[in-house]
Protein backbone atom coordinates (compact mmCIF):
# COMPACT_ATOMS: atom_id res chain seq x y z
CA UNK A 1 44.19 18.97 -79.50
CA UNK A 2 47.72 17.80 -79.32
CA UNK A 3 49.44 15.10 -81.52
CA UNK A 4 49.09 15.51 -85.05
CA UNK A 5 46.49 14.13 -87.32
CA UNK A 6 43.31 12.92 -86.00
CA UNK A 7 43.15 9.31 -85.03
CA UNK A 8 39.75 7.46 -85.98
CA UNK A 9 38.55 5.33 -83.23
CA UNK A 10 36.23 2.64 -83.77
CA UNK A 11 33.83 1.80 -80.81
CA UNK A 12 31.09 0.56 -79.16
CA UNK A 13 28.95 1.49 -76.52
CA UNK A 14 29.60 0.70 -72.70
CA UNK A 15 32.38 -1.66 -74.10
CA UNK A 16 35.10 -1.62 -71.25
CA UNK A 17 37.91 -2.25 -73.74
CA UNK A 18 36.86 1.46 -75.66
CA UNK A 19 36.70 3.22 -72.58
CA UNK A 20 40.28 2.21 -72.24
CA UNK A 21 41.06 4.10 -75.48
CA UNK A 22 39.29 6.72 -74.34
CA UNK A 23 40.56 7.01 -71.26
CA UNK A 24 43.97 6.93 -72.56
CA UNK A 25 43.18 9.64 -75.61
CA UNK A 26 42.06 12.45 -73.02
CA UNK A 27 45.21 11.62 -71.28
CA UNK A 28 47.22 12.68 -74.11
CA UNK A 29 44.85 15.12 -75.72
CA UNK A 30 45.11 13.38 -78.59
CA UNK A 31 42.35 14.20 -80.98
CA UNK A 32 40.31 11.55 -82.15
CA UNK A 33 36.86 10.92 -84.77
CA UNK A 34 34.92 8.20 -83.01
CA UNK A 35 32.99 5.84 -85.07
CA UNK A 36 30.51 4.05 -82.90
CA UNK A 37 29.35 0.59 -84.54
CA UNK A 38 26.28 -1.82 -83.75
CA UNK A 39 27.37 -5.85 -82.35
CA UNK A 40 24.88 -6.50 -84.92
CA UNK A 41 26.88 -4.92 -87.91
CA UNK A 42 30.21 -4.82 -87.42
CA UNK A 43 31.41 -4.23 -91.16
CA UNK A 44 33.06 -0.97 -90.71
CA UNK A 45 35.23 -2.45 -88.27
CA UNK A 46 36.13 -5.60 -90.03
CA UNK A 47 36.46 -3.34 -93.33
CA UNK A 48 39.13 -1.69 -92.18
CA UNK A 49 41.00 -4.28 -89.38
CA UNK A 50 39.82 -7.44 -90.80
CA UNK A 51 38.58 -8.46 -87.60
CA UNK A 52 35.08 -7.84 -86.24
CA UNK A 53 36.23 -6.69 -82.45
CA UNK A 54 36.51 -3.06 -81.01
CA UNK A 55 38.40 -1.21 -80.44
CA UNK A 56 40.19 -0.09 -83.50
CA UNK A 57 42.14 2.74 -84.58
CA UNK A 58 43.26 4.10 -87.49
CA UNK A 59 46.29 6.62 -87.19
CA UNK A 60 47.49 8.05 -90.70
CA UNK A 61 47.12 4.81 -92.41
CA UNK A 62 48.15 2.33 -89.38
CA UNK A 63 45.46 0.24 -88.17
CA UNK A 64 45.98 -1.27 -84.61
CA UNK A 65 43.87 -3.17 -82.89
CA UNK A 66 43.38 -4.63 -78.76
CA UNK A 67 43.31 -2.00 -76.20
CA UNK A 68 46.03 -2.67 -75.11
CA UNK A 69 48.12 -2.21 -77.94
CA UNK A 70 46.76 0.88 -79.22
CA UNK A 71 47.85 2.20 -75.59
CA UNK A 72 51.43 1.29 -76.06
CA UNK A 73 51.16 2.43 -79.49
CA UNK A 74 49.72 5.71 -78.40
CA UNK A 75 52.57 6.10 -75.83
CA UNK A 76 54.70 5.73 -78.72
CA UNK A 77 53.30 8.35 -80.66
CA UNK A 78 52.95 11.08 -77.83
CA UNK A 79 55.58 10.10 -75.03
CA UNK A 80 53.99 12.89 -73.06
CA UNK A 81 52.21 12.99 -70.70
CA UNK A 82 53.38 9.37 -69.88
CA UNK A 83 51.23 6.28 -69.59
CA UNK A 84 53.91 4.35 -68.81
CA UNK A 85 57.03 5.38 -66.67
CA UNK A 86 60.86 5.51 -68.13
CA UNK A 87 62.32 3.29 -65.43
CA UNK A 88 62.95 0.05 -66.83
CA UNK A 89 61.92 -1.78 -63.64
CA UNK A 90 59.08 0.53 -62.65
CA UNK A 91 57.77 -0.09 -66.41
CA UNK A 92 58.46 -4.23 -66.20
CA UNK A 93 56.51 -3.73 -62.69
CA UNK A 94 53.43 -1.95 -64.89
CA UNK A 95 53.55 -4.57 -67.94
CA UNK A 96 53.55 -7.32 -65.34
CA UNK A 97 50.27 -5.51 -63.83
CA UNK A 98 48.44 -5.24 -67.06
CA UNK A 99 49.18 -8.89 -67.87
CA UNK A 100 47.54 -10.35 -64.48
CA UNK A 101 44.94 -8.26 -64.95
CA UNK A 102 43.79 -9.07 -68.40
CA UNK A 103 43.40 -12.56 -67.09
CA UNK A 104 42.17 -12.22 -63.71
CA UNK A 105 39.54 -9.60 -65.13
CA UNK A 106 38.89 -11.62 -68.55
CA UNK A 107 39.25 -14.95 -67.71
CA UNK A 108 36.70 -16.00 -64.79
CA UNK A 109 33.64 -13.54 -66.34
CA UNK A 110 34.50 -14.81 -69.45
CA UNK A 111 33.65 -18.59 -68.18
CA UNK A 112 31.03 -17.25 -66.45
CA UNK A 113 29.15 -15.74 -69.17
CA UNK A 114 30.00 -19.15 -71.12
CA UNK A 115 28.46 -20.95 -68.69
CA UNK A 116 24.94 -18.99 -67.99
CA UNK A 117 24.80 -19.03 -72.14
CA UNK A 118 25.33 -23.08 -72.14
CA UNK A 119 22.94 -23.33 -69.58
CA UNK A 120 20.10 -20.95 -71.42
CA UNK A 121 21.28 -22.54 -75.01
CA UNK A 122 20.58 -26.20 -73.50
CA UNK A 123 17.72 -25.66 -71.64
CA UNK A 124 19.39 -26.79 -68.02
CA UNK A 125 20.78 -25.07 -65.22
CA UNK A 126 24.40 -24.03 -65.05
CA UNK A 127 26.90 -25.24 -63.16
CA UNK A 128 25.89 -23.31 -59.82
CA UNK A 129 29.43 -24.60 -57.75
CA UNK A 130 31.53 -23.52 -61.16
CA UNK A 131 29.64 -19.90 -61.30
CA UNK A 132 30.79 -20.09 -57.34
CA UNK A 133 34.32 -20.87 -58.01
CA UNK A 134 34.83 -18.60 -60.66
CA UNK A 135 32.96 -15.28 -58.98
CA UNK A 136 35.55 -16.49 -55.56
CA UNK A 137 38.16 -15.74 -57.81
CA UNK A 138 37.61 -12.19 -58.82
CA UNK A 139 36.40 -11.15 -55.30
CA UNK A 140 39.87 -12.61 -54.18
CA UNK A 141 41.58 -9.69 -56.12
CA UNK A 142 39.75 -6.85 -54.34
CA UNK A 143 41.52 -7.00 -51.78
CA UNK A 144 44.86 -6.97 -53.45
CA UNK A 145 43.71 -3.74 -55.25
CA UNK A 146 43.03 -2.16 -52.35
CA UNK A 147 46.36 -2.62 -50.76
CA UNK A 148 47.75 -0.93 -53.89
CA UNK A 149 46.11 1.90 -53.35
CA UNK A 150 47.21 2.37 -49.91
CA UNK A 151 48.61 5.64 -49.91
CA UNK A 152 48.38 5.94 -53.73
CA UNK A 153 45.60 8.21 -55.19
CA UNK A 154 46.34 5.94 -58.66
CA UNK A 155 47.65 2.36 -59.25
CA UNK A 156 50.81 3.29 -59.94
CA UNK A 157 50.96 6.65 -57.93
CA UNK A 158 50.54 8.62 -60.87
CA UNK A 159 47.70 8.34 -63.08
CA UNK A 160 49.19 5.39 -65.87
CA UNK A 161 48.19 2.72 -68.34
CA UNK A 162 47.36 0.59 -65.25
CA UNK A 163 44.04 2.82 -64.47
CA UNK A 164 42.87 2.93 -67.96
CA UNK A 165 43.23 -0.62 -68.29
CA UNK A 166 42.01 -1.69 -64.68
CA UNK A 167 38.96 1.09 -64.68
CA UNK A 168 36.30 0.14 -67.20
CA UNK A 169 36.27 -3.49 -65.22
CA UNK A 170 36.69 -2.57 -61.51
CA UNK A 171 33.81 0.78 -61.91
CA UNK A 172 30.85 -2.42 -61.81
CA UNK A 173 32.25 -3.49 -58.19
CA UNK A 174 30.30 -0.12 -57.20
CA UNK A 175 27.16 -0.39 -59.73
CA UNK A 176 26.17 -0.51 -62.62
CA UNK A 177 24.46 2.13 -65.23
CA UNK A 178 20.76 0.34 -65.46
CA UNK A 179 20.58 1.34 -69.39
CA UNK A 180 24.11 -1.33 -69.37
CA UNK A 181 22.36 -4.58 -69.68
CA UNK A 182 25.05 -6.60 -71.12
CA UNK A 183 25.39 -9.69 -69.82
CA UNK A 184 29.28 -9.43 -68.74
CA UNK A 185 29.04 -6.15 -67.10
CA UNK A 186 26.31 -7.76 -65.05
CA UNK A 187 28.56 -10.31 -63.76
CA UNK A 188 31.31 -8.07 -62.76
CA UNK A 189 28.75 -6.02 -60.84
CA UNK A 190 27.35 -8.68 -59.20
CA UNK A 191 30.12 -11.22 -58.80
CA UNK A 192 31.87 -8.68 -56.76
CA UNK A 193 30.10 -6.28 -54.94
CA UNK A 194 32.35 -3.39 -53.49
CA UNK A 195 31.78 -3.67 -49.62
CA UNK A 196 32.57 -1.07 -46.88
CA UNK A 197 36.18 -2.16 -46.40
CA UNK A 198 37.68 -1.52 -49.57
CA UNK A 199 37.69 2.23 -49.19
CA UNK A 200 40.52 3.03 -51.24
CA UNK A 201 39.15 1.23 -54.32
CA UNK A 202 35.67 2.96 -53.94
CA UNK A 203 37.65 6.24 -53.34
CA UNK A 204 40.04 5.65 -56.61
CA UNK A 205 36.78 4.30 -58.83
CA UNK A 206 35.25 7.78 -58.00
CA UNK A 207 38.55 9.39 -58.99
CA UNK A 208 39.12 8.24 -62.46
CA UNK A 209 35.40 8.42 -62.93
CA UNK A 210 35.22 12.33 -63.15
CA UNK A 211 38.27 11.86 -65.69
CA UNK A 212 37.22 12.86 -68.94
CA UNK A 213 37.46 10.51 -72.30
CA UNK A 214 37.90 11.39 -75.57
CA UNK A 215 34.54 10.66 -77.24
């Protein structure tokens, strides 16, 4: 493996966020130890970032935190092969990507989840016309995606920061692993089902699915 020392990644399992990392890592062939926690004990994590969230990495003695940030920070580290291109306006173009997306991918399954838990905790149905809204919402952007892709075998063109990042949320549109029963990756599959005229986004999910990770 390229890049120096080994990088210590700390992870959990079908968490969209790692695959990200991991993504990213076999990108660079950067060599990394993956430490795979429990939800229900997260004290190795918060031992070493202070925070109980994943991922985490540690890199000779740096500890970063947020996908998102170890990408950039793993950019840093090993400019090649680039996640990121040099042009300054192609790269604002790519930071402005990865911005909507964290909240048009976060935000709406985020209040969804909120809102099936309130209902379960309180022991009365959920806000059926909110859960409508809010899966409207992240169907709307399918069709955006796939007139990216138009022409594009990647996001971007080239394979970039925008597929790791966009990936581990958009791969539920087309299914979902039945051993994954966590209650957000349900709602991404079935808040937005992937139908037969968004070929391009079933054809790039299938593409940076045989990509390989780095744990």
């Amino acid at each position: 493996m390229a890049g120096g020392p080994s990088i210590r990644l700390y992870r959990a399992e079908w968490s969209t966020n790692c695959e990200r990392v991991g993504l990213a890592l076999a990108h660079k062939d950067i060599g990394a130890q993956s430490v795979l926690i429990e939800y229900s004990n997260r004290g190795p994590v918060q031992a070493i970032s202070g925070q109980g969230l994943v991922p985490v990495i540690e890199d000779a003695g740096e500890v970063v935190s947020d996908s998102v940030a170890i990408i950039r920070h793993l950019e840093r580290r090993n400019p090649e092969p680039r996640l990121f291109p040099v042009p300054a306006a192609r790269r604002a173009e790519l930071d402005l990507f990865i911005d909507w997306f964290e909240r048009a991918y976060k935000e709406p399954p985020n209040a969804i989840e909120a809102e099936l838990e309130r209902g379960e905790r309180e022991g009365v149905e959920p806000d059926r016309a909110l859960l409508d809204r809010l899966g409207a919402r992240m169907r709307s952007h399918l069709d955006l995606l796939e007139r990216l892709l138009e022409g594009r075998e990647y996001l971007f063109g080239n394979f970039s920061a925008a597929d790791c990042v966009a990936y581990p949320f958009l791969k539920y549109t087309a299914g979902r692993d039945p051993a994954d029963d966590e209650l957000f990756h349900r709602i991404l599959a079935e808040r937005q089902p992937l139908g037969e005229d968004h070929p391009n986004l079933r054809a790039w999910i299938g593409r940076v699915g045989e990509r390989p990770r780095a744990y």
